[in-house]
Protein backbone atom coordinates (compact mmCIF):
# COMPACT_ATOMS: atom_id res chain seq x y z
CA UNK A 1 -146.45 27.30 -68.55
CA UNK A 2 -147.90 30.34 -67.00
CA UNK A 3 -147.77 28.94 -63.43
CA UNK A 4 -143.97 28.48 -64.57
CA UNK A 5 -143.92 32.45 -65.78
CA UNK A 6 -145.79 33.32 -62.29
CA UNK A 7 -142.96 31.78 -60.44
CA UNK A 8 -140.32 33.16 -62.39
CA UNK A 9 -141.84 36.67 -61.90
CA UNK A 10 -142.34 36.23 -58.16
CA UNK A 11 -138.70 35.35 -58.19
CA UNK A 12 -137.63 38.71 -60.24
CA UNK A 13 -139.65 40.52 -57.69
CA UNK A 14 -138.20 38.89 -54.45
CA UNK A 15 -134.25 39.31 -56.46
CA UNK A 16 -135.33 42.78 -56.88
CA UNK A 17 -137.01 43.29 -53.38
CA UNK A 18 -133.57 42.52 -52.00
CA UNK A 19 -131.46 44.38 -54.19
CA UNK A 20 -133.50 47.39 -53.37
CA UNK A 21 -133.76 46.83 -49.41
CA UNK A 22 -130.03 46.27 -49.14
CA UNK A 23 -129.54 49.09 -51.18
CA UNK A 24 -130.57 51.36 -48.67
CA UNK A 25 -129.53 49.70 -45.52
CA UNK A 26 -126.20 50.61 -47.64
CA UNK A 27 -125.63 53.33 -45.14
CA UNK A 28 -122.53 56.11 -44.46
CA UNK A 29 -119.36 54.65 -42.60
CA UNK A 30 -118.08 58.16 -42.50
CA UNK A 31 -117.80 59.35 -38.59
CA UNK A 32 -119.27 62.39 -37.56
CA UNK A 33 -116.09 64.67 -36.34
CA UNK A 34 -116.53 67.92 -34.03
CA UNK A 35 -114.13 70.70 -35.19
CA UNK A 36 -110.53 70.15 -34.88
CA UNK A 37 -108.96 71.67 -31.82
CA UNK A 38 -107.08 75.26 -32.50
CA UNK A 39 -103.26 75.08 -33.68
CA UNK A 40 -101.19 77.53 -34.57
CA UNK A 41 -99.24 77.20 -37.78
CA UNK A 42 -96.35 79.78 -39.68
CA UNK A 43 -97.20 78.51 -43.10
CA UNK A 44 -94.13 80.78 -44.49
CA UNK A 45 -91.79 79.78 -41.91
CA UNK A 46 -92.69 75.87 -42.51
CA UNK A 47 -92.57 76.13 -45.68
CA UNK A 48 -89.25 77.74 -45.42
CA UNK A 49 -87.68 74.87 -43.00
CA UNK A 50 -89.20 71.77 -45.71
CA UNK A 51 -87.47 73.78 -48.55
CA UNK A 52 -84.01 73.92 -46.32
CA UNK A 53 -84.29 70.31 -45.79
CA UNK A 54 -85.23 69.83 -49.49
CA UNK A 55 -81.50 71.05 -50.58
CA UNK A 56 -80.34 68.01 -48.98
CA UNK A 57 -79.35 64.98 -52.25
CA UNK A 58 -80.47 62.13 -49.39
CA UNK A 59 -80.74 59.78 -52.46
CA UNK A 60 -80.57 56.08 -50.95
CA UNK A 61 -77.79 53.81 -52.33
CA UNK A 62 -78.28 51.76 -54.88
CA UNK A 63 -76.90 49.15 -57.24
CA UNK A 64 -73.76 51.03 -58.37
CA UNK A 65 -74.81 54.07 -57.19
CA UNK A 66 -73.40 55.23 -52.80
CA UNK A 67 -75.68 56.93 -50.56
CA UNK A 68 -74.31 60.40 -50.32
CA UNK A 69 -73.67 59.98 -46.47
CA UNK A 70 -72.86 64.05 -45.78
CA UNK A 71 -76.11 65.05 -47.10
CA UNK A 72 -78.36 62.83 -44.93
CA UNK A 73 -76.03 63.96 -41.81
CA UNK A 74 -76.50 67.40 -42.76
CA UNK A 75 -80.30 67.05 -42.51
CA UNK A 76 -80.42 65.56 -38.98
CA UNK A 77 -78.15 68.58 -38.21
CA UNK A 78 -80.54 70.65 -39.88
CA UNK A 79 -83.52 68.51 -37.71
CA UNK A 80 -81.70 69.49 -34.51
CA UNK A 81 -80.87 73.15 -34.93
CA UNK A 82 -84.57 73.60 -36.28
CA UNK A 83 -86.95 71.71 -33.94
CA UNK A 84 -84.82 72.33 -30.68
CA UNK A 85 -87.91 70.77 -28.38
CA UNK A 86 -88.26 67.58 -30.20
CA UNK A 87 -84.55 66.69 -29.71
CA UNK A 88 -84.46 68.50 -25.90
CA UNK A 89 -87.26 66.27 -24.99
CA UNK A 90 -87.64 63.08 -26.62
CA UNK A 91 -85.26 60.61 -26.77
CA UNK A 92 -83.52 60.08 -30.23
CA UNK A 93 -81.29 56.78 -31.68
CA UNK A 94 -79.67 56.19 -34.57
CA UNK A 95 -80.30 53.12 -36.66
CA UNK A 96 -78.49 51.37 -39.33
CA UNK A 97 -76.39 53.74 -41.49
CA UNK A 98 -78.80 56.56 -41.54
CA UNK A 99 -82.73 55.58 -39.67
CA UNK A 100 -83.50 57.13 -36.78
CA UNK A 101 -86.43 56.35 -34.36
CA UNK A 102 -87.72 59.07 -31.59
CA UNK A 103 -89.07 58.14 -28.07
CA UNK A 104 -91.90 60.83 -26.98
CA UNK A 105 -92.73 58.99 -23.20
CA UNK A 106 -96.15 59.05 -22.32
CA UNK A 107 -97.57 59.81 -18.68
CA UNK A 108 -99.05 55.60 -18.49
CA UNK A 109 -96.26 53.51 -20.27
CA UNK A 110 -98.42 50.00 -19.96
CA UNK A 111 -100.44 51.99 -23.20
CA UNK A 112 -98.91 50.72 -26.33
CA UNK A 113 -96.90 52.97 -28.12
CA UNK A 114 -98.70 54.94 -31.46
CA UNK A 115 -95.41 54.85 -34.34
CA UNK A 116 -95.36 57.87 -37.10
CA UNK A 117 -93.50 57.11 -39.75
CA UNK A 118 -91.51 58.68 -43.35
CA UNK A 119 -88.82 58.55 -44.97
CA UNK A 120 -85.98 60.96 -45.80
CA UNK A 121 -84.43 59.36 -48.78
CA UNK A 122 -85.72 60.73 -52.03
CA UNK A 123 -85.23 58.93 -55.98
CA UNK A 124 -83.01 60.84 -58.44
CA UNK A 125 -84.27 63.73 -60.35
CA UNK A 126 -84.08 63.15 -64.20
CA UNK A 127 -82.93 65.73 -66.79
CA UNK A 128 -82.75 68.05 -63.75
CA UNK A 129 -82.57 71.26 -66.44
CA UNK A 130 -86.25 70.44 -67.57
CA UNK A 131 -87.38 71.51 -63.84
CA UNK A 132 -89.35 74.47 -63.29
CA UNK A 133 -87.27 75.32 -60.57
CA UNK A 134 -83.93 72.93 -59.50
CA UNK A 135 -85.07 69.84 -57.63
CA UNK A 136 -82.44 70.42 -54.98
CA UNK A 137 -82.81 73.70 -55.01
CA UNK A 138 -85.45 74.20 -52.29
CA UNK A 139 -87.31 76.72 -54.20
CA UNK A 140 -90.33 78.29 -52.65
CA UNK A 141 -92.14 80.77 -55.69
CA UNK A 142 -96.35 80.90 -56.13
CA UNK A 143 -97.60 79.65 -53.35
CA UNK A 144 -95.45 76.09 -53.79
CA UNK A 145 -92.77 73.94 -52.38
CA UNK A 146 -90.62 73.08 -55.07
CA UNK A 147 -88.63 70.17 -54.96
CA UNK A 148 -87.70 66.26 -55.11
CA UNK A 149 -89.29 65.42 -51.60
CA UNK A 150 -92.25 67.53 -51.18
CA UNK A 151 -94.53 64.76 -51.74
CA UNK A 152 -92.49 61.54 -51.08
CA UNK A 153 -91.80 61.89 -48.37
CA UNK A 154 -89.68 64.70 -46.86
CA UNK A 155 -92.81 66.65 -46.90
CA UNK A 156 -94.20 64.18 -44.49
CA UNK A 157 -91.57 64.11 -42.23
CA UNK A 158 -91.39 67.76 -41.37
CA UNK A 159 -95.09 68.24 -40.57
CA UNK A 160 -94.66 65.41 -38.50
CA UNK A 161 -91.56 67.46 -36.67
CA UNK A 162 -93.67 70.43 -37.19
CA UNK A 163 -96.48 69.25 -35.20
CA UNK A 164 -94.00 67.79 -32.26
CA UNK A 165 -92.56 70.87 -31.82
CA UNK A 166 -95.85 72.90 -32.02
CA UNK A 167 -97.49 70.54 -29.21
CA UNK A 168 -94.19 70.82 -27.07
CA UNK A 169 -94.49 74.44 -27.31
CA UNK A 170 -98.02 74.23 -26.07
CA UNK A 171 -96.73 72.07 -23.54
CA UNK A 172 -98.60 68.71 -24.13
CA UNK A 173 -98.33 65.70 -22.65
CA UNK A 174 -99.56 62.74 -23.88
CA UNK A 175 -100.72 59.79 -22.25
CA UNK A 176 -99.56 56.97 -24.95
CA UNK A 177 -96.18 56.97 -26.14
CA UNK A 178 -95.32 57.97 -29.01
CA UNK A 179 -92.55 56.68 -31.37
CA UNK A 180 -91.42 58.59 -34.89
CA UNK A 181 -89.12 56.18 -37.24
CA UNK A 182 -87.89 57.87 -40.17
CA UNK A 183 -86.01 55.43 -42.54
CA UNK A 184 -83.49 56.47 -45.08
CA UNK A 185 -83.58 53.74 -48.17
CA UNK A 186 -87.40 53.52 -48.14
CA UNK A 187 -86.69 53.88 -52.43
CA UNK A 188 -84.62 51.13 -51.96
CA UNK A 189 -86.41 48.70 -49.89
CA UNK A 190 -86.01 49.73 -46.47
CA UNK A 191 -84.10 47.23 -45.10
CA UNK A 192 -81.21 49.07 -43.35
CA UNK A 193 -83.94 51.44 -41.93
CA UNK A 194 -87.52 50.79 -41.47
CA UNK A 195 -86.60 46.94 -41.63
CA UNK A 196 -83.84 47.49 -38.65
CA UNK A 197 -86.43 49.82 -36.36
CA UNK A 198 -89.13 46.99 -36.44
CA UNK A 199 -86.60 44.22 -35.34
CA UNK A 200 -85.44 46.43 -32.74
CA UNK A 201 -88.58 47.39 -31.49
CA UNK A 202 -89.32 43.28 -31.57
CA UNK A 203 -86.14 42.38 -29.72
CA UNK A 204 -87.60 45.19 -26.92
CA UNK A 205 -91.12 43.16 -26.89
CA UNK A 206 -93.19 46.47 -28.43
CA UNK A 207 -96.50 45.97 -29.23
CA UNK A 208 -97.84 48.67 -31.24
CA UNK A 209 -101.20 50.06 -30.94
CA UNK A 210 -101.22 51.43 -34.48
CA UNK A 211 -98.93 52.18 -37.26
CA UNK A 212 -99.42 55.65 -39.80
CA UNK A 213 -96.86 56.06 -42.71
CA UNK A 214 -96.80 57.50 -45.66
CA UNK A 215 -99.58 56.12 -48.55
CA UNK A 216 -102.58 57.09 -50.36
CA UNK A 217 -103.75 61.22 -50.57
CA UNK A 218 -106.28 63.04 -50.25
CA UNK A 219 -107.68 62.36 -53.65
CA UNK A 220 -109.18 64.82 -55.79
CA UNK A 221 -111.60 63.62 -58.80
CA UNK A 222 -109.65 60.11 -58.35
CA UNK A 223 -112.57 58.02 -57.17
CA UNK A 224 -115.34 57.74 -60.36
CA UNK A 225 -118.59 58.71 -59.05
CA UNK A 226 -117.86 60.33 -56.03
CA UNK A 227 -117.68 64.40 -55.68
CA UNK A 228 -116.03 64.71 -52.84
CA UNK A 229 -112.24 64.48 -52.31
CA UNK A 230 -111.24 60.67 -50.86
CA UNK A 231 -108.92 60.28 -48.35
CA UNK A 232 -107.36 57.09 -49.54
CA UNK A 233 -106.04 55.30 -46.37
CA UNK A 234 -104.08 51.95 -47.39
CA UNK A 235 -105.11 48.97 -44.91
CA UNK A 236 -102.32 46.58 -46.75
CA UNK A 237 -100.07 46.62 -49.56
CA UNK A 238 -99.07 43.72 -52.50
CA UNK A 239 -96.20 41.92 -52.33
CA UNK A 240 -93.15 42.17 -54.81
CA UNK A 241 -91.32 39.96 -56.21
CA UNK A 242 -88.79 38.54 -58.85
CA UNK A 243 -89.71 35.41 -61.07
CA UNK A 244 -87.35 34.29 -63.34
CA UNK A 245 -87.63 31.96 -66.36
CA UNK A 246 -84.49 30.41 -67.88
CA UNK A 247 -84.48 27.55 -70.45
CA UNK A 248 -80.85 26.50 -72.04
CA UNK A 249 -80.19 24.91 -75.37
CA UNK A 250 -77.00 24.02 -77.56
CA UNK A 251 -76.78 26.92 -79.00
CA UNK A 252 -75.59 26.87 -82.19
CA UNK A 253 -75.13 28.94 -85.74
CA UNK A 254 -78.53 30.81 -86.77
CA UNK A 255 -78.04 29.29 -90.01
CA UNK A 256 -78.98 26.01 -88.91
CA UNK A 257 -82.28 26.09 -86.52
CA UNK A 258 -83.52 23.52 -84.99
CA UNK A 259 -87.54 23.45 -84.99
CA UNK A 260 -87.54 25.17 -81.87
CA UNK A 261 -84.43 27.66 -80.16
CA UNK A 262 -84.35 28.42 -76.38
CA UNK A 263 -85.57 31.57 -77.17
CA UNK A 264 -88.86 30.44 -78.65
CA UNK A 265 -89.43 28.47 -75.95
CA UNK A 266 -89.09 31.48 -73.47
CA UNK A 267 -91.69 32.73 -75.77
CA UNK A 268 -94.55 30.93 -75.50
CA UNK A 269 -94.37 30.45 -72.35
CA UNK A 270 -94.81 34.36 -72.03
CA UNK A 271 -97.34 34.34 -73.90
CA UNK A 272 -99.16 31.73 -71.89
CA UNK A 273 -98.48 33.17 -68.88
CA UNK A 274 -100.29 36.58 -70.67
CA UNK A 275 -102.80 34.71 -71.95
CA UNK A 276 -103.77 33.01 -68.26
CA UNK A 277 -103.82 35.57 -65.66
CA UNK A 278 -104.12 35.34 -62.17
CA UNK A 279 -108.36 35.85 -62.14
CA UNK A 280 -108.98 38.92 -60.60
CA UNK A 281 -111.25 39.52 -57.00
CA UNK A 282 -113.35 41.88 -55.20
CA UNK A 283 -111.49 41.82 -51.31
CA UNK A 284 -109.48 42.87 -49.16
CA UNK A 285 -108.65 46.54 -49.42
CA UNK A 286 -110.03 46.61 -52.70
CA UNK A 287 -113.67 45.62 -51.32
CA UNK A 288 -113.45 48.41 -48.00
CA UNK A 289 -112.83 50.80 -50.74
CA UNK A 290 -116.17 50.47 -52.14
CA UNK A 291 -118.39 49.48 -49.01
CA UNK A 292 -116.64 52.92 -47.71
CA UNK A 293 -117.26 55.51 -50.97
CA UNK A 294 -120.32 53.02 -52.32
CA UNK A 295 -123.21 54.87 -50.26
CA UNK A 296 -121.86 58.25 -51.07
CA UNK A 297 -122.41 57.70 -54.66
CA UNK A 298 -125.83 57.96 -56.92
CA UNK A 299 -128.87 54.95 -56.08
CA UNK A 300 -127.51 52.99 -59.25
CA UNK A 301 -123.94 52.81 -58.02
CA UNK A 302 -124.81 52.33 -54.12
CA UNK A 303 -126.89 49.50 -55.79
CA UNK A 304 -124.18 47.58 -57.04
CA UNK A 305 -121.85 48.08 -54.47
CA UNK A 306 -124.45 47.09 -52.08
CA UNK A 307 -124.89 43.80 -53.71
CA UNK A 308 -121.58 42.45 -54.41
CA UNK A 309 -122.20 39.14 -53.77
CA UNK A 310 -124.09 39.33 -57.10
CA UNK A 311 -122.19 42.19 -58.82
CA UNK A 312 -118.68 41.11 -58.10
CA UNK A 313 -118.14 39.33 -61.52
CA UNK A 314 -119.38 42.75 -63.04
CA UNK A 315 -117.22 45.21 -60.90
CA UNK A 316 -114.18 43.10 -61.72
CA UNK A 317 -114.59 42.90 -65.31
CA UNK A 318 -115.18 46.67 -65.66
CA UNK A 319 -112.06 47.08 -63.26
CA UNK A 320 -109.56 44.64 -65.04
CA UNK A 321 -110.37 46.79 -68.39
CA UNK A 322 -107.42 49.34 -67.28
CA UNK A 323 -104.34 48.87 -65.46
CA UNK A 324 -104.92 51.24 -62.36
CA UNK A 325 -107.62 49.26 -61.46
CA UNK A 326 -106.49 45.99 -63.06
CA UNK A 327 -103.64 46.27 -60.45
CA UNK A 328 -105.91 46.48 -57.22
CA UNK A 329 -107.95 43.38 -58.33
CA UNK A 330 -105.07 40.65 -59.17
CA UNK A 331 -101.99 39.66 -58.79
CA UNK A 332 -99.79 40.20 -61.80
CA UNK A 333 -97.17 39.75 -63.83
CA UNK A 334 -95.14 42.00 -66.34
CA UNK A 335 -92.11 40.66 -68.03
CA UNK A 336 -89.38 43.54 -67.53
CA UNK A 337 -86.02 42.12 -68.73
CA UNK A 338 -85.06 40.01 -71.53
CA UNK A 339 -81.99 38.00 -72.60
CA UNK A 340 -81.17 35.82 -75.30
CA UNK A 341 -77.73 35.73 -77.79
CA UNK A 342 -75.52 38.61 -77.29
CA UNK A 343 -75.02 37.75 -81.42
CA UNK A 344 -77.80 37.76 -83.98
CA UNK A 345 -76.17 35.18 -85.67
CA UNK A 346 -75.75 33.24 -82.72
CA UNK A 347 -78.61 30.68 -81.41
CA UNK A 348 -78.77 31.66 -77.21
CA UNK A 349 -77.49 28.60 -75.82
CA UNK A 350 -79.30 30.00 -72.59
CA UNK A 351 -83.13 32.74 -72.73
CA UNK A 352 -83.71 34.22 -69.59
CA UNK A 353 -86.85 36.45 -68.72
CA UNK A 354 -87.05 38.74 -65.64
CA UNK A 355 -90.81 39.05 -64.15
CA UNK A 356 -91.89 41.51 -61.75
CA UNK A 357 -95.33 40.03 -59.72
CA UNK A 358 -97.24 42.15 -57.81
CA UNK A 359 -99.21 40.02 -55.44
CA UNK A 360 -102.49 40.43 -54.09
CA UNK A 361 -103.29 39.89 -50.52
CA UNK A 362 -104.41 36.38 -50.18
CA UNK A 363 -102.19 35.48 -52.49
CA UNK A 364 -98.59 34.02 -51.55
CA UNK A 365 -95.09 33.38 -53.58
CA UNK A 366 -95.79 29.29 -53.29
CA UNK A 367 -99.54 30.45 -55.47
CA UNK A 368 -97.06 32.01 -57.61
CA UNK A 369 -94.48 29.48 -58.61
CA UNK A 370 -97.71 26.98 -59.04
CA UNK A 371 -99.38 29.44 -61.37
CA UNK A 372 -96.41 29.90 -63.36
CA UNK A 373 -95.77 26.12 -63.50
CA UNK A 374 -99.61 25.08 -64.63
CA UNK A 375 -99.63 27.82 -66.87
CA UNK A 376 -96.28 27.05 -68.37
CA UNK A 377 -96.42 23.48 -68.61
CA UNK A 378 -93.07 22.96 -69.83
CA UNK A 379 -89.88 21.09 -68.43
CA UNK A 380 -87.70 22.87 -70.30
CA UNK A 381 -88.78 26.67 -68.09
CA UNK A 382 -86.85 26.60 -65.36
CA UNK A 383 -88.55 28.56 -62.73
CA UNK A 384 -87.17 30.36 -59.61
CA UNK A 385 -89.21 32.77 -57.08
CA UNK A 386 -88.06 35.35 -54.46
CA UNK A 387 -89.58 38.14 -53.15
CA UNK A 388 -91.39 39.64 -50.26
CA UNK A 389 -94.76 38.62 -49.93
CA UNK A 390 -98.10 40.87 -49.65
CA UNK A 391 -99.11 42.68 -46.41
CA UNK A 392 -101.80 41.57 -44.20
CA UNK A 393 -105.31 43.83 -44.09
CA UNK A 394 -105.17 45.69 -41.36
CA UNK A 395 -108.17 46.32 -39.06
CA UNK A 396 -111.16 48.45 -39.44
CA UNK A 397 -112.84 48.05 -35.99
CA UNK A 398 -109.99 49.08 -34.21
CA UNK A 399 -109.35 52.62 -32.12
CA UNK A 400 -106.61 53.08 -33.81
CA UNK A 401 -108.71 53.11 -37.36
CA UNK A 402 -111.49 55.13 -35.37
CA UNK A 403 -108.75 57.77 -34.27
CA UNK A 404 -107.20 58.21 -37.68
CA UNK A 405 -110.69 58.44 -39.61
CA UNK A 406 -111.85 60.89 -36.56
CA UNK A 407 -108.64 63.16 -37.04
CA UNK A 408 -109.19 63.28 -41.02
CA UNK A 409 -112.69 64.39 -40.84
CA UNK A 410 -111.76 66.65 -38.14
CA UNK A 411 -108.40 68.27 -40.29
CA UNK A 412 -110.81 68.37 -43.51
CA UNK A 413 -114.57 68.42 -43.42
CA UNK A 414 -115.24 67.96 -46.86
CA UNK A 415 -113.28 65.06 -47.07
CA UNK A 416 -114.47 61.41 -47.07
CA UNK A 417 -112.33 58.42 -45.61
CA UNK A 418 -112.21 54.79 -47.30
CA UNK A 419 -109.84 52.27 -47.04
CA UNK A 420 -107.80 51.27 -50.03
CA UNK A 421 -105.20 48.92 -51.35
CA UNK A 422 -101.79 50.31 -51.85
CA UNK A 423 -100.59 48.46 -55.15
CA UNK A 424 -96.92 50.18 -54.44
CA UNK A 425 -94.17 49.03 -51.24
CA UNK A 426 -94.52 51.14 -48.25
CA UNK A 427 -91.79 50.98 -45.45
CA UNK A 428 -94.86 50.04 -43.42
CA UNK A 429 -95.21 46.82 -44.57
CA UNK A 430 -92.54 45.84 -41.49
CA UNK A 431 -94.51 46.76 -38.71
CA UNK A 432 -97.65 44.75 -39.37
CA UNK A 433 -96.27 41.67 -36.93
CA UNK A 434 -96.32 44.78 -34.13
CA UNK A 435 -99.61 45.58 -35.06
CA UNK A 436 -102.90 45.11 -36.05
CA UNK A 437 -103.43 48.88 -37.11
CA UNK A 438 -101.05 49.71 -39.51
CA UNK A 439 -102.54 52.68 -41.86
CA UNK A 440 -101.08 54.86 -44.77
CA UNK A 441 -101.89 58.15 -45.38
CA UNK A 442 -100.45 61.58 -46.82
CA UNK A 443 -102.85 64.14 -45.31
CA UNK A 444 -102.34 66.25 -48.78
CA UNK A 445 -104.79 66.90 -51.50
CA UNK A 446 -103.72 65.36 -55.16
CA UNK A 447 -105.09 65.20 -58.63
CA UNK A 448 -104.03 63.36 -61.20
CA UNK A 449 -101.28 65.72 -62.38
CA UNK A 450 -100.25 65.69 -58.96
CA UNK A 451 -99.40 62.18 -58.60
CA UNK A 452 -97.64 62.20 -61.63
CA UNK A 453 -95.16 64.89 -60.09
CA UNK A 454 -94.26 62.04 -57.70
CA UNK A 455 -90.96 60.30 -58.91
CA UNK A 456 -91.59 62.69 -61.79
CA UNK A 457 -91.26 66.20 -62.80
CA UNK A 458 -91.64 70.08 -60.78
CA UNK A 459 -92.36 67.76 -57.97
CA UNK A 460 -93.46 70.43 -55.72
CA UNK A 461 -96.58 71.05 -52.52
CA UNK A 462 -98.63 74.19 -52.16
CA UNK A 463 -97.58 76.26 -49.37
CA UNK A 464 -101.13 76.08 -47.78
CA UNK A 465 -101.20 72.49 -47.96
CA UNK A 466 -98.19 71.43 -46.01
CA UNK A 467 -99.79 73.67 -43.27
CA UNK A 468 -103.26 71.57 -43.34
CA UNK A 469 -101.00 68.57 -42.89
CA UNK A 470 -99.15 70.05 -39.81
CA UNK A 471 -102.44 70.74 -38.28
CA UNK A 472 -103.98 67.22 -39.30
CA UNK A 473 -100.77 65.44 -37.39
CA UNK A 474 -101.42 67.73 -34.42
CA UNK A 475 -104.76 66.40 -34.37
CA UNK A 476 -104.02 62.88 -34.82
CA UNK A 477 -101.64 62.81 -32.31
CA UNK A 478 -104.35 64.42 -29.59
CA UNK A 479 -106.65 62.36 -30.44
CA UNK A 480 -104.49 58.81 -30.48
CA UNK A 481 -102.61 59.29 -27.38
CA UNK A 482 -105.04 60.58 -24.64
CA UNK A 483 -107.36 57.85 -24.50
């Protein structure tokens, strides 16, 4: 027995010896950046242009609802009269019904291309009278941009145009090409704009040497045990998509029930399907984000982060314990519509549930439909699938990755880059067949109230930090197209 217990603790110690010892090889990934070069920025006079373009309604059509064509034509007008350079000197095309893509020629064309992307459609405002300010308005008052926009994604599209122009002025010249797309039903799917630019950059033979769209912030006090804000750069995105469940009876009078109606049916097979989850994972995305922000944190933390081939079951059973997190570690299913008898004395002859599935990388649509039909385990559920499926993971050991995490540390020193999963649809998520590289990232600082502004309420973007983000897109375009 003791040379049993002697064994065991010579075991502990070696476990412990290489917890420890790969705890600190757990070393910083974040690149050491030299001050960003000097650009000049009117913060007023920006601010002033993204609040004209804000008074624009470019809501994207929808079911039952037209896309107010005059108002995004008016803000390509408004594009042209205000950044005179940027349509003097590169070359501009119109795609689909309201898309257009940008062509700044580099000095070496056999460079791939670098592609900036956004998107000028916004969602509606709700109970518009509830705003601080109106959401169309264009409002500029206490240091803010007020308006439905700022933040997704018209904001992003005019520091992009901002920092054009500004380099024009300068007169650089860059060596890569560089390509802006800027759909116009990115709220909608993106498949008349950001869809159409990457098959017609296909159909040209374009290979792209990286991708940056719109994505995760700079996040303030969003990442638990780190002090510093995170610039949350999505490397991939889940996949959407519609499952629907439809079992048919009889039908009937209530009064007279069989055992079992077509309506309980639909119900325990929801309830299964809740009850069996897809089991959640540590990779991907999910995983950089924590080999990136794990040695910044305190010697308990970098511990477990540097050891999740033994931690992993414990990180992902703390993570699935809330839904933010729950979300980046599984794919999953909520059940969004519902239909049964349109009497309630009536026994539904047909019970239909609507399913929206958010899949994990690594996981496809065919995973789904088996899932569902395992879980379910009934004949009588007819299942059908459709959807688009999740986003590869982009590269980390790339020069496009380099470039972007150089020009981030370089806009804002303070700030600390990790990859992340995006658990929302990006127009990106079209360009990764041109690319290995394909990155998003709003170069603005949000808390929690801030990203609830998005889609929400007094969406609006301080003054001062719409300028930072001109300044980091001058940067990022130095740095990505003169090597």
């Amino acid at each position: 027995m003791k040379r049993v217990l002697l064994v065991l603790l010579a075991l502990v110690l070696l476990l412990v010896g290489v917890l420890v010892i790969r705890t600190l090889r757990f070393g910083s990934r974040q690149v050491p950046a030299e001050p960003a070069e000097p650009f000049a920025v009117d913060a007023a006079q920006a601010a002033g242009r993204l609040a004209e373009a804000l008074r624009h309604r470019t809501i994207a059509a929808s079911d039952g609802m037209r896309a107010e064509d005059a108002a995004f034509q008016a803000l390509h007008a408004g594009f042209v009269a205000r950044f005179p350079r940027l349509h003097a000197e590169l070359a501009h095309e119109a795609v689909g019904a309201h898309a257009h893509l940008y062509t700044w020629k580099g000095s070496e064309p056999d460079l791939r291309p670098v592609l900036l992307m956004g998107h000028l459609d916004v969602v509606p405002a709700e109970a518009e009278a509830t705003w601080s300010h109106p959401p169309f308005d264009g409002v500029v008052a206490d240091g803010y941009v007020y308006g439905r926009g700022t933040l997704d994604d018209k904001g992003s599209v005019l520091a992009i145009l901002e920092a054009v122009e500004g380099l024009l002025a300068e007169g650089y010249r860059p060596r890569r090409t560089v390509l802006l797309a800027f759909g116009a039903d990115e709220e909608v799917g993106g498949h008349d704009g950001a869809a159409r630019v990457a098959a017609l950059l296909r159909e040209r033979g374009v290979a792209l040497e990286s991708v940056l769209d719109e994505g995760g912030p700079i996040g303030v006090g969003l990442v638990p045990g780190v002090a510093a804000p995170v610039a949350l750069v999505g490397v991939a995105e889940k996949g959407s998509a519609r499952v629907e469940l439809v079992v048919r009876s009889t039908g009937g009078h209530a009064s007279m029930p069989p055992p079992q109606t077509a309506a309980n049916t639909l119900a325990r097979a929801l309830v299964r399907l809740e009850e069996h989850p897809f089991k959640p994972e540590l990779r991907g995305g999910t995983r950089a984000l924590f080999e990136y922000v794990g040695p910044e944190m305190n010697f308990g933390m970098r511990l477990l982060f540097a050891n999740t081939w033994l931690f992993a079951p414990v990180i992902e059973r703390q993570m699935a314990g809330a839904p933010s997190t729950n979300a980046s570690i599984r794919t999953t299913f909520a059940a969004t519509m519902l239909e049964g008898s349109p009497k309630p004395n009536v026994l539904p002859s047909q019970a239909r549930a609507v399913l929206n599935v958010r899949l994990l990388p690594g996981d496809s649509l065919e995973d789904v439909r088996a899932h569902v039909r395992d879980v379910v385990d009934d004949a009588r559920v007819e299942l059908t699938a459709q959807g688009d499926e999740a986003s590869p993971v982009s590269r980390l050991d790339t020069e496009g990755w380099r470039q972007l995490q150089r020009s981030i540390r370089q806009a804002f020193p303070d700030v600390l880059v990790a990859p992340f999963l995006t658990v929302a649809a990006t127009d990106a998520r079209y360009f990764h067949s041109l690319s290995d590289s394909v990155y998003r990232f709003v170069p603005v600082r949000m808390s929690r109230e801030d990203l609830t502004r998005m889609h929400g309420r007094d969406e609006r973007l301080s003054v001062e930090e719409h300028a930072a983000a001109i300044r980091f897109y001058a940067q990022y375009l130095r740095n990505s197209t003169r090597q």
